[in-house]
C-alpha atoms as a PDB file:
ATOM      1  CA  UNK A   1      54.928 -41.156  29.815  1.00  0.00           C
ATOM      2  CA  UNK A   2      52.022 -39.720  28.565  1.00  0.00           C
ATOM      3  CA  UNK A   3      49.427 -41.716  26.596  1.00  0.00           C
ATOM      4  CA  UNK A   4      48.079 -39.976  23.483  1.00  0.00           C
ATOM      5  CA  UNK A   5      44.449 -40.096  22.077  1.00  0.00           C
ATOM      6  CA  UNK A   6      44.717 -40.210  18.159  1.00  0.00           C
ATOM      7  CA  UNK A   7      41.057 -39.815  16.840  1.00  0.00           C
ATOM      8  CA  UNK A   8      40.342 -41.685  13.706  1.00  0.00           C
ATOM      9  CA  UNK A   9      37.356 -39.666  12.489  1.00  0.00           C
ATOM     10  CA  UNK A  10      37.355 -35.693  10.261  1.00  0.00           C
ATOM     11  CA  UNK A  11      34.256 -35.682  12.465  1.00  0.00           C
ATOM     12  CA  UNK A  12      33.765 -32.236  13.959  1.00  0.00           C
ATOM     13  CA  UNK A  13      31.226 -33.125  16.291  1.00  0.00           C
ATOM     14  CA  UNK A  14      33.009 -36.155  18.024  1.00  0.00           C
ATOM     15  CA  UNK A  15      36.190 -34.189  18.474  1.00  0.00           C
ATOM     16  CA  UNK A  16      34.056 -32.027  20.461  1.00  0.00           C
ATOM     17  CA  UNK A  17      32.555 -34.593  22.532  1.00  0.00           C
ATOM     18  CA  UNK A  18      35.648 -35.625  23.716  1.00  0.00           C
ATOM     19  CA  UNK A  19      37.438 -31.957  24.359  1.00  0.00           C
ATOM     20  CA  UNK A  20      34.204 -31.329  26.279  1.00  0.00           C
ATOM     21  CA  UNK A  21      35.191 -34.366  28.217  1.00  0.00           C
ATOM     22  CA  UNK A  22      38.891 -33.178  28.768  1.00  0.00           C
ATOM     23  CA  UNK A  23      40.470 -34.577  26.423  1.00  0.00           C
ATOM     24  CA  UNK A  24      42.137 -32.709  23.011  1.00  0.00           C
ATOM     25  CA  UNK A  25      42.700 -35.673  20.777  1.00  0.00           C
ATOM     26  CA  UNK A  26      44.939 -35.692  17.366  1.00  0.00           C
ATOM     27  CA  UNK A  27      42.476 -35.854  14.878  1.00  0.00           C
ATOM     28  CA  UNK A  28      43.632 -38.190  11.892  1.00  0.00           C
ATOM     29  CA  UNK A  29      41.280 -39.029   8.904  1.00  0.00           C
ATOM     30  CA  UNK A  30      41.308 -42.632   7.994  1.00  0.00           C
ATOM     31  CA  UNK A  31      39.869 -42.184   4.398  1.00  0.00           C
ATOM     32  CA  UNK A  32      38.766 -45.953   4.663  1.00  0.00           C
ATOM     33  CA  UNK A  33      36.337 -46.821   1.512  1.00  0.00           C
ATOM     34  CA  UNK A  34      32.993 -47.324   4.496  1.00  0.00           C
ATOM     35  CA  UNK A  35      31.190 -49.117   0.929  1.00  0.00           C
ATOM     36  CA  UNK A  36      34.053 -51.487   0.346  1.00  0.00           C
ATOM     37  CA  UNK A  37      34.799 -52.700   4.029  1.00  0.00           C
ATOM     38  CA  UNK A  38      30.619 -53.540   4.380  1.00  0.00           C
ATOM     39  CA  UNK A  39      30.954 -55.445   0.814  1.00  0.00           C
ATOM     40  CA  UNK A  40      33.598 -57.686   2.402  1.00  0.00           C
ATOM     41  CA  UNK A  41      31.442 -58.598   5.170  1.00  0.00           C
ATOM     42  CA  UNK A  42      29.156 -61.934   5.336  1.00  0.00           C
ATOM     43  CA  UNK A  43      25.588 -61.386   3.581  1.00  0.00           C
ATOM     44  CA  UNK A  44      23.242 -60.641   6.538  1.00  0.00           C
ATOM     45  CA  UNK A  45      26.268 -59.831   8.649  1.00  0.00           C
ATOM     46  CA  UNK A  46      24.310 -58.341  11.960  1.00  0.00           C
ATOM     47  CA  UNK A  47      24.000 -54.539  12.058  1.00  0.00           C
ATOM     48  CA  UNK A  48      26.508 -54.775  15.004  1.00  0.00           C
ATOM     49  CA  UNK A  49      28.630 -56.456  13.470  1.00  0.00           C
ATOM     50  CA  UNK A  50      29.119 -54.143  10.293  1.00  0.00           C
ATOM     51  CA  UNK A  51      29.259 -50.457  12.709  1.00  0.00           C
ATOM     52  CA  UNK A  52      32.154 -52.516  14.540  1.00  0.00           C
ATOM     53  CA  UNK A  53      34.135 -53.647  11.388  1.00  0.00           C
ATOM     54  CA  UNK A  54      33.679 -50.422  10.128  1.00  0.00           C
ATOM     55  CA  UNK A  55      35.515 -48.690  13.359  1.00  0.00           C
ATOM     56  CA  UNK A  56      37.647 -51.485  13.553  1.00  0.00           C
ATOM     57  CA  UNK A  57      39.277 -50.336   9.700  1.00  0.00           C
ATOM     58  CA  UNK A  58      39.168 -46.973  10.302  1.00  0.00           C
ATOM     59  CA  UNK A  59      41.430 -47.391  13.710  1.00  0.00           C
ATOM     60  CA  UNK A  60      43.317 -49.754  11.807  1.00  0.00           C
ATOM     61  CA  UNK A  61      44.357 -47.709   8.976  1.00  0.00           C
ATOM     62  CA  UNK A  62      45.068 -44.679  11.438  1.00  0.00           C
ATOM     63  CA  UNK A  63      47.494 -47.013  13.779  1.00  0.00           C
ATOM     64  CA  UNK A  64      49.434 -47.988  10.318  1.00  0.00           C
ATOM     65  CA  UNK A  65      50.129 -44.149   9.510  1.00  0.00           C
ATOM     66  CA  UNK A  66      51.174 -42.379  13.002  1.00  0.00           C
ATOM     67  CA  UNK A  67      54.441 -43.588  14.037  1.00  0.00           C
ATOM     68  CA  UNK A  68      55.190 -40.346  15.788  1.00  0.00           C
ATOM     69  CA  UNK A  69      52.616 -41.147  18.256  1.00  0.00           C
ATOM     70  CA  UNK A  70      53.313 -44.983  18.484  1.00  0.00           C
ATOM     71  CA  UNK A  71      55.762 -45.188  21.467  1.00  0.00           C
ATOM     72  CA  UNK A  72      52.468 -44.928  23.611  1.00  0.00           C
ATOM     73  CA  UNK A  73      48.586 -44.374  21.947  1.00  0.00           C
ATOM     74  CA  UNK A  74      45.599 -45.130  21.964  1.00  0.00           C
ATOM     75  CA  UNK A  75      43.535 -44.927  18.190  1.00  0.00           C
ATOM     76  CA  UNK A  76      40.068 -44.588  18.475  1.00  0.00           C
ATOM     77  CA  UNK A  77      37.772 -45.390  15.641  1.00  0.00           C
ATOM     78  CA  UNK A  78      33.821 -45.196  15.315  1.00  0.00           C
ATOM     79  CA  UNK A  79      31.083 -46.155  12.906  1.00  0.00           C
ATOM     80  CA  UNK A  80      27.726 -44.471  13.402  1.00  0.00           C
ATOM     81  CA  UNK A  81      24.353 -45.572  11.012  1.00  0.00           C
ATOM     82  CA  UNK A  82      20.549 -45.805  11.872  1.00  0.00           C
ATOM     83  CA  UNK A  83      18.818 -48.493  11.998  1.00  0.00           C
ATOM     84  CA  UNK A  84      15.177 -47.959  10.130  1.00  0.00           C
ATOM     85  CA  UNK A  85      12.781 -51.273   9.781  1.00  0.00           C
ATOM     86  CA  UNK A  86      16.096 -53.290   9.847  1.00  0.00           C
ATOM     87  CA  UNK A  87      18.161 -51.315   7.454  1.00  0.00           C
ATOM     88  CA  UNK A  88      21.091 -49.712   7.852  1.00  0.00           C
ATOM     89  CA  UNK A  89      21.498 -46.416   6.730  1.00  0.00           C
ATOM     90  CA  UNK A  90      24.545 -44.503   6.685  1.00  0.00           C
ATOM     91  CA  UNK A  91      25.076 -40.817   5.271  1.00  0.00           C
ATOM     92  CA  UNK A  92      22.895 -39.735   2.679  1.00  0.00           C
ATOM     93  CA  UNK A  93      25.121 -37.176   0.712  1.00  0.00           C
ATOM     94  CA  UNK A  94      22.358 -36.081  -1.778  1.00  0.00           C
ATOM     95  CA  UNK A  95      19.458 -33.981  -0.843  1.00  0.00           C
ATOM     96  CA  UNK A  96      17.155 -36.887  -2.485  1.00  0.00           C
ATOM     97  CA  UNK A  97      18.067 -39.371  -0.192  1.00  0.00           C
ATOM     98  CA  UNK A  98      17.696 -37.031   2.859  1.00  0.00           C
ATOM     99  CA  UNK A  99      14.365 -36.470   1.981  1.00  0.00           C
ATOM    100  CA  UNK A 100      13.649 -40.025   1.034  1.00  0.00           C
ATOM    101  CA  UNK A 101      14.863 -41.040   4.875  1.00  0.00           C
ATOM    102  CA  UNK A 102      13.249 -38.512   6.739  1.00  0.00           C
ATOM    103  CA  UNK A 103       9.773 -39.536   4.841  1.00  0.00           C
ATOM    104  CA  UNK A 104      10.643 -42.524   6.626  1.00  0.00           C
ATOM    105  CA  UNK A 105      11.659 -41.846   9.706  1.00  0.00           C
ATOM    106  CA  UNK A 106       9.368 -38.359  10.550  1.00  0.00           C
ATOM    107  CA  UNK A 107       7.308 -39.130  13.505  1.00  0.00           C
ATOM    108  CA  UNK A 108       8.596 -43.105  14.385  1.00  0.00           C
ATOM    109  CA  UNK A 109      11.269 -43.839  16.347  1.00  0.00           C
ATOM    110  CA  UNK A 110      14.697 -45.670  15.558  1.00  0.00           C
ATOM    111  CA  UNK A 111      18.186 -47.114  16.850  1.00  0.00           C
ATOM    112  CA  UNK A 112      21.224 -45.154  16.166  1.00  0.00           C
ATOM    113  CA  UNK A 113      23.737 -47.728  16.305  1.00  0.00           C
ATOM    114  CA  UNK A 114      27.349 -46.502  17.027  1.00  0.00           C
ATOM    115  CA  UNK A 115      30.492 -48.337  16.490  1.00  0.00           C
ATOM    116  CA  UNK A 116      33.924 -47.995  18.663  1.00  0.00           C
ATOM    117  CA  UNK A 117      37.142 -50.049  18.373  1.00  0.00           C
ATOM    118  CA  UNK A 118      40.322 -48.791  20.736  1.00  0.00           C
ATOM    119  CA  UNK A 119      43.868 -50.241  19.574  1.00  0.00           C
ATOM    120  CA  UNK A 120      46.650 -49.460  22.115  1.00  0.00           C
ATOM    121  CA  UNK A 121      49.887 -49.007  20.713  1.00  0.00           C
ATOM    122  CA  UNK A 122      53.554 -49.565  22.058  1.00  0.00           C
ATOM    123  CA  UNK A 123      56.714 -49.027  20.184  1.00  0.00           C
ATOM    124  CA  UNK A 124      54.669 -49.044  17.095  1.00  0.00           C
ATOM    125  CA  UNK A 125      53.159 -52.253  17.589  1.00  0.00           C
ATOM    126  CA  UNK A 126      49.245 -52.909  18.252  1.00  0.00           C
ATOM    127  CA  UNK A 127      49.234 -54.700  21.780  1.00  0.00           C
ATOM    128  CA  UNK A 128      45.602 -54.803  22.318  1.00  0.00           C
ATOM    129  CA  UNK A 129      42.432 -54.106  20.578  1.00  0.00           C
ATOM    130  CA  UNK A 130      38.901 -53.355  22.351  1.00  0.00           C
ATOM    131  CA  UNK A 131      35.546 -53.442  20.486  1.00  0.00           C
ATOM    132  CA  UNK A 132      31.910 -52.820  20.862  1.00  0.00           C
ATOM    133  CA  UNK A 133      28.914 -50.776  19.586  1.00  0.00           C
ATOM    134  CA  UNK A 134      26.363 -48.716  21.326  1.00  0.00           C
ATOM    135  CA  UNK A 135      22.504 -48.614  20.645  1.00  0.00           C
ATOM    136  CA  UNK A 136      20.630 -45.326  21.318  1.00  0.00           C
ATOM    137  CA  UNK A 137      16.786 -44.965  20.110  1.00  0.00           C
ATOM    138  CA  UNK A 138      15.781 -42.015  18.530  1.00  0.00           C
ATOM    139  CA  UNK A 139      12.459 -40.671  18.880  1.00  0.00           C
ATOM    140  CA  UNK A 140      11.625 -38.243  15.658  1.00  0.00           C
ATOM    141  CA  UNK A 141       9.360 -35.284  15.198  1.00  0.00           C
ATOM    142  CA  UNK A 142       7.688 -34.741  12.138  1.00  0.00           C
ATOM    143  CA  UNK A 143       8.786 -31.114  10.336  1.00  0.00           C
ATOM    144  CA  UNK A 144       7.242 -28.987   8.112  1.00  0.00           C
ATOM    145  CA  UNK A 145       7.590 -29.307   4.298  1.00  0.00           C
ATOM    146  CA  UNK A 146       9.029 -26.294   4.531  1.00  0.00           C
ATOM    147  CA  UNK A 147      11.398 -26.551   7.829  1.00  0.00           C
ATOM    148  CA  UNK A 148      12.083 -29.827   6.380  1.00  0.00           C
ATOM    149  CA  UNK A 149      13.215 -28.079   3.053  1.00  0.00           C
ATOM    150  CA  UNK A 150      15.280 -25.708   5.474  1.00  0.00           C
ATOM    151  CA  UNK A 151      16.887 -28.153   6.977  1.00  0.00           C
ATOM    152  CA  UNK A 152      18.489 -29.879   3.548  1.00  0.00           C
ATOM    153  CA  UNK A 153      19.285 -26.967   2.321  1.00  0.00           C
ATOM    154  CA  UNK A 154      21.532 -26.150   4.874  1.00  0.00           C
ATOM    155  CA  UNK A 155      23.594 -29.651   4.322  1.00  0.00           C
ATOM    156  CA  UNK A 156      23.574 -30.324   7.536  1.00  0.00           C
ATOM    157  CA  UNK A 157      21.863 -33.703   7.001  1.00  0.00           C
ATOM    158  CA  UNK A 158      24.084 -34.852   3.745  1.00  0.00           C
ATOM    159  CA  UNK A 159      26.972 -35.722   5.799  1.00  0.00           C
ATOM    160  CA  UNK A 160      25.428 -37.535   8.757  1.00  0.00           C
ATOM    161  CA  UNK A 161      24.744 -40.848   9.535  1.00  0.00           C
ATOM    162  CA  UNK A 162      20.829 -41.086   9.177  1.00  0.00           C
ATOM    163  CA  UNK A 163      20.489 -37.828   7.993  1.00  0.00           C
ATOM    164  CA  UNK A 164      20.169 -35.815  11.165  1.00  0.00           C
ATOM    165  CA  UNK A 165      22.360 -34.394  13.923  1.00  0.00           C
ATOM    166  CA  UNK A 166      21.498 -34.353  17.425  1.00  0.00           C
ATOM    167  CA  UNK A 167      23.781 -31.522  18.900  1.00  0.00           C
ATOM    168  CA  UNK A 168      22.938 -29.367  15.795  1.00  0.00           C
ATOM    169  CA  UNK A 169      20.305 -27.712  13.623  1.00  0.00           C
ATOM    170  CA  UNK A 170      18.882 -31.813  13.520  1.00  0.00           C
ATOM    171  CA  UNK A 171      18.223 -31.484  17.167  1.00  0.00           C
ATOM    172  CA  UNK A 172      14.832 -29.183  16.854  1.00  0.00           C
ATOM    173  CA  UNK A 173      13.514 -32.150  15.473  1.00  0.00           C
ATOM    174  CA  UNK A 174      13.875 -34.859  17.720  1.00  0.00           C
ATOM    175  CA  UNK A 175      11.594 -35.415  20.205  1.00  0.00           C
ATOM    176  CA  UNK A 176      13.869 -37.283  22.790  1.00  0.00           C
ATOM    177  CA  UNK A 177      15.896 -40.231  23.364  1.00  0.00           C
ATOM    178  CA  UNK A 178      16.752 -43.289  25.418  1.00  0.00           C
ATOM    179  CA  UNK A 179      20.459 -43.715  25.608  1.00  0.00           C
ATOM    180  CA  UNK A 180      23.467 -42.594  25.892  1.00  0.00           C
ATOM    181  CA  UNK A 181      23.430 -38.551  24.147  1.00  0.00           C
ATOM    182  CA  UNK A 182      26.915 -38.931  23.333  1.00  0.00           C
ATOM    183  CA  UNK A 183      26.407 -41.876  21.224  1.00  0.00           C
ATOM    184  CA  UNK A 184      24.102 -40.230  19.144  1.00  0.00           C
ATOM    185  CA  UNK A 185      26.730 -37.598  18.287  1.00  0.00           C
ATOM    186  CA  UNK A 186      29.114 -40.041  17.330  1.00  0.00           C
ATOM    187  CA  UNK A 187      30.934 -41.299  20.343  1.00  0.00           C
ATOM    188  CA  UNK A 188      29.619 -42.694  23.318  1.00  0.00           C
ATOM    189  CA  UNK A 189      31.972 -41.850  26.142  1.00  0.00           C
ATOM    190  CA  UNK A 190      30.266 -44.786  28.586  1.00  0.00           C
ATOM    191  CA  UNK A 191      31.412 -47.185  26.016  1.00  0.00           C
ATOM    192  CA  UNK A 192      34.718 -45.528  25.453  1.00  0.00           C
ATOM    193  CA  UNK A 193      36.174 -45.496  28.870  1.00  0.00           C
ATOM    194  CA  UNK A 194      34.933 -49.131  29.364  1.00  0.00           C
ATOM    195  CA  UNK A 195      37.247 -49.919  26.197  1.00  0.00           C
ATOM    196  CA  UNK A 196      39.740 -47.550  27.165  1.00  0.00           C
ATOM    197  CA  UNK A 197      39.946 -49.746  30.516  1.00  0.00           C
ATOM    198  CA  UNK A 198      39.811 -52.788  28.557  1.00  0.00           C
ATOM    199  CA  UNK A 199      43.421 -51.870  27.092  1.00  0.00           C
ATOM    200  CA  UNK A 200      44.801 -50.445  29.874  1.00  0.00           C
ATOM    201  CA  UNK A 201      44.333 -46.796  29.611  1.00  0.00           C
ATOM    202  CA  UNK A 202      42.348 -45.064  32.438  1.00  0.00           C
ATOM    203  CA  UNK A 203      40.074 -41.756  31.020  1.00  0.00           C
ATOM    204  CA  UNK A 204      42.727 -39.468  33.887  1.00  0.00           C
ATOM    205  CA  UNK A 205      45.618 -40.493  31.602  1.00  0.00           C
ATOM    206  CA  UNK A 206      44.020 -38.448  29.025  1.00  0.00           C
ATOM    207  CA  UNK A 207      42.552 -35.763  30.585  1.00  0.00           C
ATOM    208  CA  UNK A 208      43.804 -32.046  28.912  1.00  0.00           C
ATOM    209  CA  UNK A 209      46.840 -33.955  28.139  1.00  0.00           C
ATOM    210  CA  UNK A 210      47.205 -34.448  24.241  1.00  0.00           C
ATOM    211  CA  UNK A 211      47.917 -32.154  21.559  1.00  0.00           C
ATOM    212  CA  UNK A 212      46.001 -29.650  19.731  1.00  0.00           C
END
């Protein structure tokens, strides 16, 4: 039987990551309220601990909304935020704000913190759950005012946790890493086939076999 990958994220750039890997997940937006799960959570919860919760809903609401896929799944879920001078920062969604992080982060360096819970499903039921987060550090340029300017106004960096992308226009201004690339786009694919082990589903099962 073949296993299916359901992908609990609208993002564009993790679907990617994964078809470049050889897998074509289903793609199926979890709409979870990212504000209202990280209110629920112990004061001074860990930054860890709040990417993971946040993956951990996401997958959760998914797995409650695709019986069609249930007889045999895997849902993947992912949190990604930065991690500036121990705050967390998620997306930014108002040109303000992007400009307001990237005074703070132009020219230092900072840990993009990324999220993943797996939940394997069987006859509709959850029958095991894998979770665990990812740490890359991001070294930052410092841009122009006016490539800076550029940059916002494209709205690239509204929609993106910490304001920048690493396999897009964001990518011209960061200097390098030390990590795992794929984590910094959203999904860490070390980290996912170690879960994806952890339930019982080796990375071959998946491999170009999955819908569109």
């Amino acid at each position: 039987m073949t296993t299916t990958l359901v992908l609990a994220s609208a993002s564009p750039a993790r679907r990617e990551v994964l078809r470049s890997a050889g897998i074509d997940p289903v793609v199926r937006v979890s709409d979870v309220d990212e504000d209202a799960v990280a209110a629920t959570l112990p004061a001074g919860s860990a930054p860890q601990t709040v990417v993971i919760e946040l993956a951990r809903a996401k997958a959760a609401a998914v797995a409650a909304t695709i019986p069609e896929f249930a007889a045999d799944c895997v849902v993947v879920g992912c949190d990604s935020m930065l991690l500036v001078d121990g705050v967390l920062q998620g997306k930014p969604h108002t040109p303000e704000v992007a400009r307001a992080r990237w005074a703070d982060m132009a020219g230092r360096s900072a840990d993009l913190i990324t999220g993943h819970c797996v939940l394997r499903m069987r006859g509709g039921e959850i029958v095991a759950e894998a979770v665990d987060c990812s740490a890359t550090t991001v070294h930052f340029a410092k841009p122009e005012p006016g490539e800076l300017d550029a940059y916002i106004a494209t709205g690239e960096p509204l929609q993106v946790a910490g304001a920048f992308t690493l396999d897009g226009l964001g990518g011209w201004f960061v200097d390098r890493i030390d990590g795992d690339p794929s984590s910094v786009i959203g999904i860490g694919l070390p980290l996912l086939r170690r879960l994806l082990g952890d339930v019982g589903v080796g990375i071959a099962q998946l491999w170009r076999h999955t819908a569109q």
